[in-house]
C-alpha atoms as a PDB file:
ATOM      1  CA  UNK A   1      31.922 -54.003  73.534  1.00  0.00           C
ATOM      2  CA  UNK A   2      36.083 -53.815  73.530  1.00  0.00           C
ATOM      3  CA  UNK A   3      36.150 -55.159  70.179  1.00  0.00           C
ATOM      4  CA  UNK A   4      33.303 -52.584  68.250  1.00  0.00           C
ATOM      5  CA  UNK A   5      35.392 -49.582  69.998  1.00  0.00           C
ATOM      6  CA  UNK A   6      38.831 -51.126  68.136  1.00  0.00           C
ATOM      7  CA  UNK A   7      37.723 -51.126  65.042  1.00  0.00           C
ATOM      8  CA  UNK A   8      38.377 -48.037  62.372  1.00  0.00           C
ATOM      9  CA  UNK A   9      34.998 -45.280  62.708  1.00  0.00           C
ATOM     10  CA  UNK A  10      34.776 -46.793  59.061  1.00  0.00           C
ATOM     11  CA  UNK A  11      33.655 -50.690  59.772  1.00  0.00           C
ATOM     12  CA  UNK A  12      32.004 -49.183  62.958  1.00  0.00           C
ATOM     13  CA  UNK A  13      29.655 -47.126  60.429  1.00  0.00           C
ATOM     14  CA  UNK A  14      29.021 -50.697  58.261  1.00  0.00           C
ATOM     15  CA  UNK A  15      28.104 -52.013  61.825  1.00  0.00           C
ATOM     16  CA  UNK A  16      25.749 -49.719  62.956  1.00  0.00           C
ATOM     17  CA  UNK A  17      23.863 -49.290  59.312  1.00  0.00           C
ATOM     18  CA  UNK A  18      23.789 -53.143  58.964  1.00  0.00           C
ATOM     19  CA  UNK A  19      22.611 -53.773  62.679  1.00  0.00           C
ATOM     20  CA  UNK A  20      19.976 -50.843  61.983  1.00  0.00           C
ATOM     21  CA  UNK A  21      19.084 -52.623  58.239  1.00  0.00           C
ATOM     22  CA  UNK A  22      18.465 -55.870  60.317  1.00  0.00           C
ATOM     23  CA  UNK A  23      16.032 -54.174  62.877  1.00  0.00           C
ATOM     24  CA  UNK A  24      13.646 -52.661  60.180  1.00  0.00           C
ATOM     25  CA  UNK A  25      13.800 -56.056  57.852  1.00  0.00           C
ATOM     26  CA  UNK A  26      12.453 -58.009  61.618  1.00  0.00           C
ATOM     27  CA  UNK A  27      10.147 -54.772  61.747  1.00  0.00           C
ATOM     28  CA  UNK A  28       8.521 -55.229  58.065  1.00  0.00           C
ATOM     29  CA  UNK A  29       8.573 -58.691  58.479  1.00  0.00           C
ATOM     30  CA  UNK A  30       6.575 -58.737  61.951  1.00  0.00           C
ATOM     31  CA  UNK A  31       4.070 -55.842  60.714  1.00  0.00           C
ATOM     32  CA  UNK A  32       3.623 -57.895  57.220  1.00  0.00           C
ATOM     33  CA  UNK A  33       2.979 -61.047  59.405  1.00  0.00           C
ATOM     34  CA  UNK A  34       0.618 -58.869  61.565  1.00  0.00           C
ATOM     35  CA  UNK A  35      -3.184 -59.053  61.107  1.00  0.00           C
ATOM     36  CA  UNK A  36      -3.531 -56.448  63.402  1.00  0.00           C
ATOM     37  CA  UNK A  37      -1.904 -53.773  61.769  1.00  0.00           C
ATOM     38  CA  UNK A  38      -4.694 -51.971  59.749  1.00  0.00           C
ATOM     39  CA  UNK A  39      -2.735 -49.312  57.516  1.00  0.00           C
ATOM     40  CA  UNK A  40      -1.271 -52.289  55.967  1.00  0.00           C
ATOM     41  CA  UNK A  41      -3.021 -52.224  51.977  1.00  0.00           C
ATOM     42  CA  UNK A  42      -1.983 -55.612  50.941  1.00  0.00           C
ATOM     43  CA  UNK A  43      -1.691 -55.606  47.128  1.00  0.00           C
ATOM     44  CA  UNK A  44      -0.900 -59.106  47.009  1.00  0.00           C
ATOM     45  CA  UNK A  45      -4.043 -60.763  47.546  1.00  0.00           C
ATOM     46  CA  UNK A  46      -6.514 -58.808  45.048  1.00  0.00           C
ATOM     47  CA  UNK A  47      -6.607 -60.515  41.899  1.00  0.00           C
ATOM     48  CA  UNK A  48      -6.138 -57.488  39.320  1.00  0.00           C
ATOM     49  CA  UNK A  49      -6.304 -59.529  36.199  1.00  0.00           C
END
């Protein structure tokens, strides 16, 4: 933890947003991938054509 408390407040901000960016992408990714999760409305599969 040493070496995220020597760097400038500036990369420390890029750290925390990209570490927080990461988080919700596994989050989307595990809700798309759930069939459980019923407010899902899953455009995809519906053919529209």
């Amino acid at each position: 933890m040493d070496y995220l408390q020597n760097l400038s407040p500036i990369y420390q901000l890029v750290v925390l947003v990209a570490f927080i960016g990461l988080m919700f992408g596994f989050l989307v990714v595990y809700l798309d991938n759930s069939k459980d999760y019923a407010l899902k409305r899953d455009w995809r599969d519906k053919d529209s054509k």
